[in-house]
PDB file of N, CA and C in Angstrom:
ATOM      1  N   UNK A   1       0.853  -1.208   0.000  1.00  0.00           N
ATOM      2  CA  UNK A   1       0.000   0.000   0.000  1.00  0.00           C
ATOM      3  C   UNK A   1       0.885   1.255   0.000  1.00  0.00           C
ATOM      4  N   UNK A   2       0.735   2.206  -0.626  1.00  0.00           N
ATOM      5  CA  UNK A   2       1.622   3.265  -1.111  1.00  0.00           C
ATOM      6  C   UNK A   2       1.239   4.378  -0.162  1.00  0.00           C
ATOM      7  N   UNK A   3       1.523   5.250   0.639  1.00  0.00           N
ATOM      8  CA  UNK A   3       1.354   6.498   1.170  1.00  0.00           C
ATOM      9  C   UNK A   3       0.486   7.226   0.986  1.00  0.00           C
ATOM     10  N   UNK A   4       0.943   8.004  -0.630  1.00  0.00           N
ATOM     11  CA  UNK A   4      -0.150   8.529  -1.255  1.00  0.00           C
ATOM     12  C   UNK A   4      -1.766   8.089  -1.364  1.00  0.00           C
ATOM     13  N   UNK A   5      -2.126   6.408  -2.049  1.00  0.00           N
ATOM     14  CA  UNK A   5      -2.999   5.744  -1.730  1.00  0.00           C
ATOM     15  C   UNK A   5      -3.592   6.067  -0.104  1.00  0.00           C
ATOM     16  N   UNK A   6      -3.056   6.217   1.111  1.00  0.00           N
ATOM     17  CA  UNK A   6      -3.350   6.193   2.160  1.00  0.00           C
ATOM     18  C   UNK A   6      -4.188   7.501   2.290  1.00  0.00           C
ATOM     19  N   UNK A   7      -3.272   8.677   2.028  1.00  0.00           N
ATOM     20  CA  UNK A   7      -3.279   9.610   1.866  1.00  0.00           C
ATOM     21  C   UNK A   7      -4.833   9.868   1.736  1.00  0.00           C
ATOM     22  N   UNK A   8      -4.825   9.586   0.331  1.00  0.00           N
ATOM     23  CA  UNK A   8      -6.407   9.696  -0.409  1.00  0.00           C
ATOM     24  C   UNK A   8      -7.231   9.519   0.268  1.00  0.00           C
ATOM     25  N   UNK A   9      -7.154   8.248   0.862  1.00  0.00           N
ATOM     26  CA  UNK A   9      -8.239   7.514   1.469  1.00  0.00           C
ATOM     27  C   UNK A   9      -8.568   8.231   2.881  1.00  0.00           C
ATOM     28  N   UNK A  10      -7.780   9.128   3.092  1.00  0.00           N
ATOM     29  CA  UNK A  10      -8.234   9.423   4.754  1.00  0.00           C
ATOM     30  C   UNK A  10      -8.935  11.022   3.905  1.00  0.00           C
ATOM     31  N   UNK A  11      -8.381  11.335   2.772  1.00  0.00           N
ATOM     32  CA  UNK A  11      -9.289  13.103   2.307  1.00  0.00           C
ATOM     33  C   UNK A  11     -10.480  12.403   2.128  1.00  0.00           C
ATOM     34  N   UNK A  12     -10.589  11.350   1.509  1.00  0.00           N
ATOM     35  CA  UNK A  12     -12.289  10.704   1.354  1.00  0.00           C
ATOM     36  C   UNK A  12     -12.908  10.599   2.427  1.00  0.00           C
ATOM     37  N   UNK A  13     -12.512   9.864   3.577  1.00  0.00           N
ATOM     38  CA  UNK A  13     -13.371   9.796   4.819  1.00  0.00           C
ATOM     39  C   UNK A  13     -13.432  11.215   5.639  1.00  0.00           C
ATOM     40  N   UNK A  14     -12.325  11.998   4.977  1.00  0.00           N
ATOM     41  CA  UNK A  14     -12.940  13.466   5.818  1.00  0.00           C
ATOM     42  C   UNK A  14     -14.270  14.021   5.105  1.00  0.00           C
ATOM     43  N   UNK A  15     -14.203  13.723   3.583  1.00  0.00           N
ATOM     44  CA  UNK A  15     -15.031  14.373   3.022  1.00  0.00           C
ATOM     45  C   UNK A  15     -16.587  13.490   3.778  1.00  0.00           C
ATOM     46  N   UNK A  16     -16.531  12.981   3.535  1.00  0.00           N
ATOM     47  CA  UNK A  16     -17.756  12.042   3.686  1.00  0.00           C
ATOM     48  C   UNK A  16     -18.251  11.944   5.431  1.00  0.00           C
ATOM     49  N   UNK A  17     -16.901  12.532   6.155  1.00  0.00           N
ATOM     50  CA  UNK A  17     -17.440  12.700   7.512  1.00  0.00           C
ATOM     51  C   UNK A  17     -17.699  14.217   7.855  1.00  0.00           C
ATOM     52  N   UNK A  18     -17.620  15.319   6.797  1.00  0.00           N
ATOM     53  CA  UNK A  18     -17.907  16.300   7.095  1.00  0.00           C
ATOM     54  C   UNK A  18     -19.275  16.464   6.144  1.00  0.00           C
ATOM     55  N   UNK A  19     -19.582  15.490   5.236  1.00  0.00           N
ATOM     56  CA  UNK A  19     -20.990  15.714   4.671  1.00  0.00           C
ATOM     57  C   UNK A  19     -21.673  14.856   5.480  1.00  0.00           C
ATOM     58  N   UNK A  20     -21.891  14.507   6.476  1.00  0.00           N
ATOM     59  CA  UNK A  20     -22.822  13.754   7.457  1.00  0.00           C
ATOM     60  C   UNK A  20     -22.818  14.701   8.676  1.00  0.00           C
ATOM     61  N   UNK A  21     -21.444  15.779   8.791  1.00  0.00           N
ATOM     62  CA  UNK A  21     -22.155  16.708   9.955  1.00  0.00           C
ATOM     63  C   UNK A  21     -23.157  17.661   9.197  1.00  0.00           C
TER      64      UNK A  21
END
């Protein structure tokens, strides 16, 4: 698993945890 890949994946769950507040 690459960093970047990681990376991504945690801006997605911010996005998606700031469209549920």
């Amino acid at each position: 698993m690459t960093p970047t890949f990681q990376l991504s994946l945690d801006t997605v769950h911010s996005s998606y945890l700031y469209h549920i507040i």
